[in-house]
C-alpha atoms as a PDB file:
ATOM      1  CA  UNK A   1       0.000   0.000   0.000  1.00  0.00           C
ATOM      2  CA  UNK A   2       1.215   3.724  -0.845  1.00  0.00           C
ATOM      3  CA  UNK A   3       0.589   6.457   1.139  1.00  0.00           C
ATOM      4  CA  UNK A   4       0.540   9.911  -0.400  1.00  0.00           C
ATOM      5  CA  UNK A   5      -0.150  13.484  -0.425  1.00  0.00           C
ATOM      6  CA  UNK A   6      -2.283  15.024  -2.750  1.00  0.00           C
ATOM      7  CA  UNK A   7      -2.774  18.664  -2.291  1.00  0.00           C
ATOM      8  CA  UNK A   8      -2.945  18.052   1.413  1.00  0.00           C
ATOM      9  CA  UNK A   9      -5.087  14.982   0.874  1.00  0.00           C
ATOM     10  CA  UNK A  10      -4.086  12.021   2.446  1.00  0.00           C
ATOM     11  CA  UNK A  11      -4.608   8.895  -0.051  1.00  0.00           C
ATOM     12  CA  UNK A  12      -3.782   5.526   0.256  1.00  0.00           C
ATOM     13  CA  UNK A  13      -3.518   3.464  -2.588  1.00  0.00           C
ATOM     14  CA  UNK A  14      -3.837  -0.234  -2.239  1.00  0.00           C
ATOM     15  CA  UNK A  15      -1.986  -1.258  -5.854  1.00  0.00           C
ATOM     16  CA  UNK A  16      -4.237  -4.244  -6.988  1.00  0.00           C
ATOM     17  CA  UNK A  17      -3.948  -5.821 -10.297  1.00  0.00           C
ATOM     18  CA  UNK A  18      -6.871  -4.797 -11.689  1.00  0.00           C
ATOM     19  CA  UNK A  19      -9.589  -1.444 -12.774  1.00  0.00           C
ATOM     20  CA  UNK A  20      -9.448   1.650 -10.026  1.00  0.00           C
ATOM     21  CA  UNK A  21     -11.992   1.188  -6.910  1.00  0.00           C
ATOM     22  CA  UNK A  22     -12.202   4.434  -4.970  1.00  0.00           C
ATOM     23  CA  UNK A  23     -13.942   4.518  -2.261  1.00  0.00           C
ATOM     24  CA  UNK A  24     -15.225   8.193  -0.924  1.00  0.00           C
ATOM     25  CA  UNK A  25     -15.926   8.138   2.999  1.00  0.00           C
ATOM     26  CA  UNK A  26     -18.988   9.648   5.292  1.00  0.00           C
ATOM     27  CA  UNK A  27     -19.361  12.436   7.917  1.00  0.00           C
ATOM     28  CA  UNK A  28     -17.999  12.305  10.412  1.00  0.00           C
ATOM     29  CA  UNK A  29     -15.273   9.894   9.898  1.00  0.00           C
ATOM     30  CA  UNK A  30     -12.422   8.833   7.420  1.00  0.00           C
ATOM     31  CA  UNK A  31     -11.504   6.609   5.179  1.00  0.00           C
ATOM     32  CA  UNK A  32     -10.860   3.759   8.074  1.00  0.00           C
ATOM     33  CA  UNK A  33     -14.468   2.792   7.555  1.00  0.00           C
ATOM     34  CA  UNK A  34     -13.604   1.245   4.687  1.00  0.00           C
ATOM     35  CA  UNK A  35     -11.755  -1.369   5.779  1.00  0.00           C
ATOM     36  CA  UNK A  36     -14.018  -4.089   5.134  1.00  0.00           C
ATOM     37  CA  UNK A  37     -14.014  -3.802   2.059  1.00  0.00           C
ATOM     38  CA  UNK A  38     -10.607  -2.622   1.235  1.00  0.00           C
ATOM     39  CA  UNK A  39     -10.080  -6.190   2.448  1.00  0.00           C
ATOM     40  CA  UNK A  40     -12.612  -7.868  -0.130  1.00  0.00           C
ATOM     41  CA  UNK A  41     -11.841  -5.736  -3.338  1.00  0.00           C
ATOM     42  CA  UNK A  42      -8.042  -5.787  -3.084  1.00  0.00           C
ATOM     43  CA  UNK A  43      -7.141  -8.864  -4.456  1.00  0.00           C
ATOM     44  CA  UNK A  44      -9.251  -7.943  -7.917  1.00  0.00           C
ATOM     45  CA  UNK A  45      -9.524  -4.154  -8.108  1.00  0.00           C
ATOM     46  CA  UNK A  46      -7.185  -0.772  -7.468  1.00  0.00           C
ATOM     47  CA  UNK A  47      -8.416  -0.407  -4.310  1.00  0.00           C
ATOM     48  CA  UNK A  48      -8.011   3.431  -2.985  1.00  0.00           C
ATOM     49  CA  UNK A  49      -9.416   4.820  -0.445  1.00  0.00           C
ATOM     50  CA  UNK A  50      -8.727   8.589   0.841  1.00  0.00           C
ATOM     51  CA  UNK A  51      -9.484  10.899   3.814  1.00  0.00           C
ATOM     52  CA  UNK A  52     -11.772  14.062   2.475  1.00  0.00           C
ATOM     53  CA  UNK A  53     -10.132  17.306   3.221  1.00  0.00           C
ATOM     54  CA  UNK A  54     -10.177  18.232   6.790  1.00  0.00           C
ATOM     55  CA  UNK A  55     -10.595  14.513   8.218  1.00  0.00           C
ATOM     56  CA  UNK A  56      -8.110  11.867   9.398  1.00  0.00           C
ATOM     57  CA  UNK A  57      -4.731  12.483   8.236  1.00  0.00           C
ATOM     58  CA  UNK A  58      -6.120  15.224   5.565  1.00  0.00           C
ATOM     59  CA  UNK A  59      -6.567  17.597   8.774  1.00  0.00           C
ATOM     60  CA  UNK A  60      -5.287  21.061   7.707  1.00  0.00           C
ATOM     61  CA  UNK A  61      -4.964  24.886   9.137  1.00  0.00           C
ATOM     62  CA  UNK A  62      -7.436  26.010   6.368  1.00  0.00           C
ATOM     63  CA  UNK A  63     -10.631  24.288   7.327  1.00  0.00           C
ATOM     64  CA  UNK A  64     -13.253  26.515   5.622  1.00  0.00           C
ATOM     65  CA  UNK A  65     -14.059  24.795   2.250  1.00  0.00           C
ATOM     66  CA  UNK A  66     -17.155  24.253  -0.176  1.00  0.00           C
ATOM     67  CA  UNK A  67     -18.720  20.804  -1.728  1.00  0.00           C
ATOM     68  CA  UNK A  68     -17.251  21.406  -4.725  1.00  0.00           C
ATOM     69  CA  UNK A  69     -13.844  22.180  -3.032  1.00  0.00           C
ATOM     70  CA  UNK A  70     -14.148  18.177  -2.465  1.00  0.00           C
ATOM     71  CA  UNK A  71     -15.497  17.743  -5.647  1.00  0.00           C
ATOM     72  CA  UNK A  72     -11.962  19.276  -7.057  1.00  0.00           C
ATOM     73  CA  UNK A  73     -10.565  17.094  -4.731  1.00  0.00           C
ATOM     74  CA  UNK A  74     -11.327  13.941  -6.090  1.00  0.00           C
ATOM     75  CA  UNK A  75     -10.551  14.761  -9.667  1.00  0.00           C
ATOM     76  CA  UNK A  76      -6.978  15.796  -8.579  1.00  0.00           C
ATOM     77  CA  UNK A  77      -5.998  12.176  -6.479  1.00  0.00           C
ATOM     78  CA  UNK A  78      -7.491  10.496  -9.974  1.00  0.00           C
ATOM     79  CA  UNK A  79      -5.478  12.953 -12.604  1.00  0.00           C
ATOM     80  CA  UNK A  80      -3.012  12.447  -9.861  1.00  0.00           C
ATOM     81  CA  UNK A  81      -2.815   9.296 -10.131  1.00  0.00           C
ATOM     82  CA  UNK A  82      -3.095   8.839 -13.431  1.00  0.00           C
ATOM     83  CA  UNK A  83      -6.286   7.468 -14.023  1.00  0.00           C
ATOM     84  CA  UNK A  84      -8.259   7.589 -17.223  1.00  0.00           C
ATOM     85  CA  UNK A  85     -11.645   5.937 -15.267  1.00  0.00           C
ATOM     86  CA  UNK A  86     -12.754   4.431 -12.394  1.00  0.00           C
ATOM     87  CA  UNK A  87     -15.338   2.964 -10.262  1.00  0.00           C
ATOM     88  CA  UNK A  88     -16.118   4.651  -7.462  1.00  0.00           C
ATOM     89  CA  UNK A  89     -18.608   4.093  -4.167  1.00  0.00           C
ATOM     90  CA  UNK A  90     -19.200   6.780  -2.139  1.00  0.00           C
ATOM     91  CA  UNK A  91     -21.996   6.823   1.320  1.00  0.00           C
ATOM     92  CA  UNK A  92     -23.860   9.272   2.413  1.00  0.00           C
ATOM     93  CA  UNK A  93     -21.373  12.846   2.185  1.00  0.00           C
ATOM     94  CA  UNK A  94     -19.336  10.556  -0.599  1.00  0.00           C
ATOM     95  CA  UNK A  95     -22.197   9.885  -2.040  1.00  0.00           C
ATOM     96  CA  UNK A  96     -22.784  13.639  -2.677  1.00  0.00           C
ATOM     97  CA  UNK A  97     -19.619  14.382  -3.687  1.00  0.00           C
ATOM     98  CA  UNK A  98     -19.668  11.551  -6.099  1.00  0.00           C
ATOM     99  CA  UNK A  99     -23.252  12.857  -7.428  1.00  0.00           C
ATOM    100  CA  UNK A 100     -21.926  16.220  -7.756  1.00  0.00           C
ATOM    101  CA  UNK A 101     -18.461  14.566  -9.624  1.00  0.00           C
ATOM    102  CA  UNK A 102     -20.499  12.160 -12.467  1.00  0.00           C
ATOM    103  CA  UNK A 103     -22.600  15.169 -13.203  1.00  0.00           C
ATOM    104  CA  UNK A 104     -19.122  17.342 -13.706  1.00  0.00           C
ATOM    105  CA  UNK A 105     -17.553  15.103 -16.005  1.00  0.00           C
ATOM    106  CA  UNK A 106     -19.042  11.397 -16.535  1.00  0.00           C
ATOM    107  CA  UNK A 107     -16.044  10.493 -18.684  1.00  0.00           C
ATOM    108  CA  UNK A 108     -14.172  10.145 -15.796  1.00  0.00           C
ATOM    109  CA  UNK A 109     -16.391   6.926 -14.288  1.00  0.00           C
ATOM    110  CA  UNK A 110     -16.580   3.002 -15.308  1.00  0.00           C
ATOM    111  CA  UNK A 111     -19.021   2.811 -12.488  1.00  0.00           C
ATOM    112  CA  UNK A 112     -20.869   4.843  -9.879  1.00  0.00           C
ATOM    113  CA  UNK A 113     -22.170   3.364  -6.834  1.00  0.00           C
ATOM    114  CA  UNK A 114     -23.399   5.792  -4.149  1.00  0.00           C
ATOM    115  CA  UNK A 115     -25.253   4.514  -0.991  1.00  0.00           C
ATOM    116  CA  UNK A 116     -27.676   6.489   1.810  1.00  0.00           C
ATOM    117  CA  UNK A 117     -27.536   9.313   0.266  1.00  0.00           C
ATOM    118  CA  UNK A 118     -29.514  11.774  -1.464  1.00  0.00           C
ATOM    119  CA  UNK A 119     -29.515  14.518  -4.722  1.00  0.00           C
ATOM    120  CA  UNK A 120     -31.580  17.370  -3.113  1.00  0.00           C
ATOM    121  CA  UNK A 121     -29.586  20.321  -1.573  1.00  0.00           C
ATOM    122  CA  UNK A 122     -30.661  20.627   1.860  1.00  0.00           C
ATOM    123  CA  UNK A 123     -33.586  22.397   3.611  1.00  0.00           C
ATOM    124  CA  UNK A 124     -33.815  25.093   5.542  1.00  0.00           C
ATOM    125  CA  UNK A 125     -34.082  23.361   8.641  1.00  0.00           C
ATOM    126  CA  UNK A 126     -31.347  21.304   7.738  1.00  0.00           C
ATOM    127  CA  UNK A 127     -29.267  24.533   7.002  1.00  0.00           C
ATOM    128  CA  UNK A 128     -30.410  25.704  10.323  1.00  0.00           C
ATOM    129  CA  UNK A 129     -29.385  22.129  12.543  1.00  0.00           C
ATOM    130  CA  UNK A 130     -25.815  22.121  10.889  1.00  0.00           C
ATOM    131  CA  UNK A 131     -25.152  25.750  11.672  1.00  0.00           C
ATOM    132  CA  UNK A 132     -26.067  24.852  14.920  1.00  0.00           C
ATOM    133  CA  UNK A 133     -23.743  22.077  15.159  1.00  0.00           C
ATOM    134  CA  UNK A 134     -20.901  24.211  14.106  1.00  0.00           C
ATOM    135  CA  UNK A 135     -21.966  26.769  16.972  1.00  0.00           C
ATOM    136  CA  UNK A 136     -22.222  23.714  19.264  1.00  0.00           C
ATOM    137  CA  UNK A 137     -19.267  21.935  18.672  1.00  0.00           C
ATOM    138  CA  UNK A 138     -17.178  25.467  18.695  1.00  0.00           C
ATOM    139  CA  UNK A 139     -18.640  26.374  22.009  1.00  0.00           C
ATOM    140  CA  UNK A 140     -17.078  23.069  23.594  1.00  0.00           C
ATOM    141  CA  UNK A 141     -20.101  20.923  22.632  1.00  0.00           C
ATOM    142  CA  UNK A 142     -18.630  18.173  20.703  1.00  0.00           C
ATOM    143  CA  UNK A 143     -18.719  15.142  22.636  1.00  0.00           C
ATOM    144  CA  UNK A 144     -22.844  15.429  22.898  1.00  0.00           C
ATOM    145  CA  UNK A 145     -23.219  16.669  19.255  1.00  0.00           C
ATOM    146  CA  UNK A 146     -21.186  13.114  18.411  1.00  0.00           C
ATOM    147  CA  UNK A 147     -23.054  11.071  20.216  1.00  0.00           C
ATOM    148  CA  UNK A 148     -25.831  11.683  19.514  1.00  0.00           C
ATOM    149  CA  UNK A 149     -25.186  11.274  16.096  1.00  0.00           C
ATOM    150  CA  UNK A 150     -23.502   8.068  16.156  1.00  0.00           C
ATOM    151  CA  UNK A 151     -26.594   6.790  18.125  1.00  0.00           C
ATOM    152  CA  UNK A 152     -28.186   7.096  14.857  1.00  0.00           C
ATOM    153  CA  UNK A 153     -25.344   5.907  12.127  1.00  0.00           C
ATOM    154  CA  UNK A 154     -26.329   2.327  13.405  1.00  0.00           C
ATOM    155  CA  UNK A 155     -29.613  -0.105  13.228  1.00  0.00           C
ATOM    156  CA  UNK A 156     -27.371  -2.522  15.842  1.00  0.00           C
ATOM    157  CA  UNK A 157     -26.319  -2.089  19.435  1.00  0.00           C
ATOM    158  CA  UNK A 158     -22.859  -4.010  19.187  1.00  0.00           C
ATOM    159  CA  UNK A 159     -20.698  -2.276  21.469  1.00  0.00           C
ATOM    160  CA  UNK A 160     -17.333  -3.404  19.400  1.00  0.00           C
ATOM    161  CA  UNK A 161     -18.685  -2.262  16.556  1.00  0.00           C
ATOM    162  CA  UNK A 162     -20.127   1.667  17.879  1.00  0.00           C
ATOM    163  CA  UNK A 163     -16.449   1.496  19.775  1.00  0.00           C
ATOM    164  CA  UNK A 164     -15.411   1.096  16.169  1.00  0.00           C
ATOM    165  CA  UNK A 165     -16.860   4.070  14.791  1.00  0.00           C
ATOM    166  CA  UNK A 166     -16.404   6.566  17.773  1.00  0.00           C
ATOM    167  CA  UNK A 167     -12.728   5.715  17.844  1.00  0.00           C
ATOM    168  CA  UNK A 168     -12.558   6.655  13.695  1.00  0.00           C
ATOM    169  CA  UNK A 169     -14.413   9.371  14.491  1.00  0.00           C
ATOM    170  CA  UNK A 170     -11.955  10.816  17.024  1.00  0.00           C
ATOM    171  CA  UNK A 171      -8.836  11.219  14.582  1.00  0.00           C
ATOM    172  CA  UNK A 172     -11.243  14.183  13.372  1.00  0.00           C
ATOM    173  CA  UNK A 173     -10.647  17.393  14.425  1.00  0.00           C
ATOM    174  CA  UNK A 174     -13.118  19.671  16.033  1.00  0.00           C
ATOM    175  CA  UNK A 175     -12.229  22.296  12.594  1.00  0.00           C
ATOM    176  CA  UNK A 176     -12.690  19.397   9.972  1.00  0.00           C
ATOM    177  CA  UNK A 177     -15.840  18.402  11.435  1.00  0.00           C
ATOM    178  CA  UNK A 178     -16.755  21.630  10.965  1.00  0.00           C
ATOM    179  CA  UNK A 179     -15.403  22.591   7.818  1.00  0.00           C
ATOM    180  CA  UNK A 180     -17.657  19.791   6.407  1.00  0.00           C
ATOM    181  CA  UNK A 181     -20.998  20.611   8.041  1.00  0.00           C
ATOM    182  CA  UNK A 182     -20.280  24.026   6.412  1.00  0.00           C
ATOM    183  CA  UNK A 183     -19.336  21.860   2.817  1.00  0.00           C
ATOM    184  CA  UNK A 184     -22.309  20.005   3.062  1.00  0.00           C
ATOM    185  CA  UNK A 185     -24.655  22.973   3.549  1.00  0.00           C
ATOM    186  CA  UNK A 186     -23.042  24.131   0.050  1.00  0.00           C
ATOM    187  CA  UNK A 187     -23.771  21.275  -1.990  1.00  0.00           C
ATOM    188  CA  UNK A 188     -26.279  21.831  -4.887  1.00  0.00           C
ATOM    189  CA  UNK A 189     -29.132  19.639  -6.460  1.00  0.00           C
ATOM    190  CA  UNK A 190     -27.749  16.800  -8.925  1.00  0.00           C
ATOM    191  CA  UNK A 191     -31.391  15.338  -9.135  1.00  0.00           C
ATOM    192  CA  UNK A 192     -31.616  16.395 -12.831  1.00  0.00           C
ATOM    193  CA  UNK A 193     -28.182  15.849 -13.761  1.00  0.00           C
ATOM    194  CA  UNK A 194     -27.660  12.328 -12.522  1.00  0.00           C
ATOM    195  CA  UNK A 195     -30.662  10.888 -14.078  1.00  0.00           C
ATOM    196  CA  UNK A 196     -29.433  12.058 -17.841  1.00  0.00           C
ATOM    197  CA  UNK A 197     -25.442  10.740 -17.241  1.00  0.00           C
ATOM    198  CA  UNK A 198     -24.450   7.766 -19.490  1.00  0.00           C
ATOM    199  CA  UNK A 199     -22.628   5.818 -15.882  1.00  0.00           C
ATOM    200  CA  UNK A 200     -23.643   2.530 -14.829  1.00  0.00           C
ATOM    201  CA  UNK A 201     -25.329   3.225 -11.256  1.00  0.00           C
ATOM    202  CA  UNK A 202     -26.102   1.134  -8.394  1.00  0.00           C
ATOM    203  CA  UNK A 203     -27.834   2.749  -5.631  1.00  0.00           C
ATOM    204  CA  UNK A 204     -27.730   1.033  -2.073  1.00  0.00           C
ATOM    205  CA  UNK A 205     -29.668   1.544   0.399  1.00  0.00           C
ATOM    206  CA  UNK A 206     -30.291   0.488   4.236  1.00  0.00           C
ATOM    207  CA  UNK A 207     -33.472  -0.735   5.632  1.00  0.00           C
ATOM    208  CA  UNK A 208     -33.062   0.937   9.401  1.00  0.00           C
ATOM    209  CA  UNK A 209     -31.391   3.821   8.038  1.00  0.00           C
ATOM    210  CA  UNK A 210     -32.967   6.444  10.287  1.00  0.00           C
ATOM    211  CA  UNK A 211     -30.721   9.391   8.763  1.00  0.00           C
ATOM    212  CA  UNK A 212     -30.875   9.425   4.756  1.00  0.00           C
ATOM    213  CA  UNK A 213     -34.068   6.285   4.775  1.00  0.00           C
ATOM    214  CA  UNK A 214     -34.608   4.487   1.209  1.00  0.00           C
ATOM    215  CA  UNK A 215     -36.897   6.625  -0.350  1.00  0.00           C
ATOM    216  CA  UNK A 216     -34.197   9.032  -0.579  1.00  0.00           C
ATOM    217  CA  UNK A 217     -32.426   6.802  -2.897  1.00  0.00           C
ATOM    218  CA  UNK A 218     -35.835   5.956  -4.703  1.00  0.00           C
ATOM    219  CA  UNK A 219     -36.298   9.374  -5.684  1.00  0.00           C
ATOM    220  CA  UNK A 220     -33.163   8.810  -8.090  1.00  0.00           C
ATOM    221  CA  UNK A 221     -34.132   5.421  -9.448  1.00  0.00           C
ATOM    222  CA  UNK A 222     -37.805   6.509 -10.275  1.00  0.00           C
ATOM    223  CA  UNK A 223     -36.173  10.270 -11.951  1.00  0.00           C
ATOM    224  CA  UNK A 224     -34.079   7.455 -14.205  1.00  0.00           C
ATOM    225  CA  UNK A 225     -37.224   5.246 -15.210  1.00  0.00           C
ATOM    226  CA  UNK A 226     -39.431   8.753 -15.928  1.00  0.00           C
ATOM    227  CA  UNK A 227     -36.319   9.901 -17.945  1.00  0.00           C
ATOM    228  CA  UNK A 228     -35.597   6.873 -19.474  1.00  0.00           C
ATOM    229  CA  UNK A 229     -32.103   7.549 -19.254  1.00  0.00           C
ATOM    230  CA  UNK A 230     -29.676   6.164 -21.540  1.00  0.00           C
ATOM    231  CA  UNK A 231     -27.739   4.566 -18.792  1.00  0.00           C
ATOM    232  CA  UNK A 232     -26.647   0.598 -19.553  1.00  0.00           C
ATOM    233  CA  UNK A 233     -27.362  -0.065 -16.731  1.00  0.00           C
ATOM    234  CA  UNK A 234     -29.209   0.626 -12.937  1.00  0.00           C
ATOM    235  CA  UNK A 235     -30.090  -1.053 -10.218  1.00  0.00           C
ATOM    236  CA  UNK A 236     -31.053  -0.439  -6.802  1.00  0.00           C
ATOM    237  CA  UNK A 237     -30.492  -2.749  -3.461  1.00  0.00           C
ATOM    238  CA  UNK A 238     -31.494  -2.534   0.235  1.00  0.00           C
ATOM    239  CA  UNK A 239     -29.245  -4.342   2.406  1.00  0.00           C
ATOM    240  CA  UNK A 240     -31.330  -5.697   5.365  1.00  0.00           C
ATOM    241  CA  UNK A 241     -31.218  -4.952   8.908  1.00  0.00           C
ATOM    242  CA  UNK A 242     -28.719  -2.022   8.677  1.00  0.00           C
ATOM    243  CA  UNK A 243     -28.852   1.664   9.685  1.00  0.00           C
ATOM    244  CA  UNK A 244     -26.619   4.385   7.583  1.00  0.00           C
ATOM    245  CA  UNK A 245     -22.967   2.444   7.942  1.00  0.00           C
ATOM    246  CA  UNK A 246     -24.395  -0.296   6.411  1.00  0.00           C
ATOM    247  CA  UNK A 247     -20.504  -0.924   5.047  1.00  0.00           C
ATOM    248  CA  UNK A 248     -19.632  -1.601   8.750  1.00  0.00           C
ATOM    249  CA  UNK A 249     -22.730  -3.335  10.015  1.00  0.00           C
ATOM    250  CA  UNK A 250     -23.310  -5.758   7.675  1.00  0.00           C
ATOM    251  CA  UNK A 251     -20.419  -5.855   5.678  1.00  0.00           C
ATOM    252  CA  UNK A 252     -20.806  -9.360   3.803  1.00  0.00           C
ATOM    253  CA  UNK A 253     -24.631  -7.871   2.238  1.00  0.00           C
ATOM    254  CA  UNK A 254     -22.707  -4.578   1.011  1.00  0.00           C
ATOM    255  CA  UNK A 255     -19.914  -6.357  -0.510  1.00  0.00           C
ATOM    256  CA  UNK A 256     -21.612  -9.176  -2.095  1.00  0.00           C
ATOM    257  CA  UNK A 257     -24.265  -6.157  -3.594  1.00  0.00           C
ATOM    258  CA  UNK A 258     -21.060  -3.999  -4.797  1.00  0.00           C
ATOM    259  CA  UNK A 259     -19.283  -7.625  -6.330  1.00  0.00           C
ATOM    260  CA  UNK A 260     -22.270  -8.765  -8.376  1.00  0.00           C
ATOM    261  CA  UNK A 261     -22.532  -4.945  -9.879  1.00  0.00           C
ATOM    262  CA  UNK A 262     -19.211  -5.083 -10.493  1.00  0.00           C
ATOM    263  CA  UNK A 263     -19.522  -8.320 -12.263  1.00  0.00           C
ATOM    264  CA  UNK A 264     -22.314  -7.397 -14.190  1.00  0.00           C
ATOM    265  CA  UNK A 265     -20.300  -4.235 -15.441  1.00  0.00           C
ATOM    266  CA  UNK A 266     -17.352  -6.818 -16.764  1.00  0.00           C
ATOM    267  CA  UNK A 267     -19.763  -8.884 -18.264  1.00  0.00           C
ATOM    268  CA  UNK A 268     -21.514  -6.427 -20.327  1.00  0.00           C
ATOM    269  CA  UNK A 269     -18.216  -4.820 -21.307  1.00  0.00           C
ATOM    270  CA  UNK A 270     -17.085  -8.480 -22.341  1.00  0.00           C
ATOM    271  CA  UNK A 271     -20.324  -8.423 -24.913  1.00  0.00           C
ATOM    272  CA  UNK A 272     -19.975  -4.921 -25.739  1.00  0.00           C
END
């Protein structure tokens, strides 16, 4: 595995034999919580994974930054890198990013999997309970902002596994957490762009996922069915008994999903 810097961005590139994976983390934690599946995916795919500006070992002075700050972000670690295409899964803020990033430039993607997430731009309220956060968390108020979150980024009660997650979540700095609240409340709507972008597209989504629920998700499936878009090819999952880290809770579901679109995506190019 190489570790490198990419205008401050801390990627970590896992060298295997075959197309580019990249996997795009989730507020609030890094790219630790992909583990699981950098495990799985290595010994076929390119596996990268990367900490999002402000988070893990990406943490910088300069912690003020927009969505499509991150959006630039992942098109310099591919050009980077040197990579024509790739596949790329991103959950919940990765999946926005990755939204915003197919709609940019679609030329750049064999595949697009995003999962619990969403294309509308936030409400008001929204707005309103992030800037809060950032007041919160700046006014000494992080440790009750967290958990109550992670109370929610879970369907299950293991204790190993929410130890998991808090302790990923604590390599994050008080500014990067907020820097990204403030990102998020920038992001725009891709509703309209994603459903007319030639990518193959698997949406997946968790059954007890009490913060970004299915329907989310559903939203973008139906918009591609009304639009009849000329995608080859779309599909859309639930993996069962899991709340938003589905990745993390029930990590054999999510990686058999991502494998078999994968494998469908080889096949057709194969016939193609």
């Amino acid at each position: 595995m190489k570790e490198i810097k990419v205008l401050g961005i801390n990627v970590y590139d896992y060298e295997g034999p075959g197309e580019p994976l990249i996997f795009v983390h989730s507020f609030p934690l890094n790219s630790g919580m992909w583990d699981r599946q950098v495990g799985h995916f290595r010994e076929k795919y390119r596996v990268i994974t990367y900490d999002l500006r402000g988070m893990g070992m990406s943490a910088d002075r300069d912690n003020v930054f927009t969505m499509e700050k991150l959006v630039n972000d992942f098109f310099h670690i591919i050009n980077h890198l040197k990579l024509e295409r790739v596949h790329a899964c991103g959950l919940s803020m990765g999946g926005y990013i990755l939204l915003r990033s197919v709609v940019k430039d679609p030329t750049r993607f064999y595949s697009l999997t995003v999962v619990n997430t969403k294309s509308e731009k936030d409400t008001d309220e929204v707005l309103l309970k992030r800037s809060n956060a950032v007041i919160k968390i700046k006014s000494g108020g992080r440790d009750p902002y967290l958990e109550k979150l992670i109370s929610n980024l879970t369907f299950s009660k293991d204790h190993d596994l929410i130890g998991e997650i808090r302790n990923i979540i604590e390599h994050n700095s008080d500014e990067g957490i907020c820097g990204c609240l403030l990102a998020l409340s920038t992001r725009t709507n891709t509703l309209e762009g994603i459903a007319s972008v030639n990518v193959p597209l698997l949406l997946l989504s968790a059954e007890k996922d009490a913060i970004t629920p299915p329907e989310n998700l559903k939203r973008i499936f139906n918009k591609f069915i009304e639009t009849n878009s000329p995608s080859g090819f779309v599909a859309m999952y639930e993996i069962s008994n899991s709340g938003h880290l589905c990745n993390l809770e029930n990590p054999h579901e999510f990686n058999t999903a991502l494998e078999w679109f994968l494998n469908c995506i080889e096949i057709e190019a194969i016939k193609g």
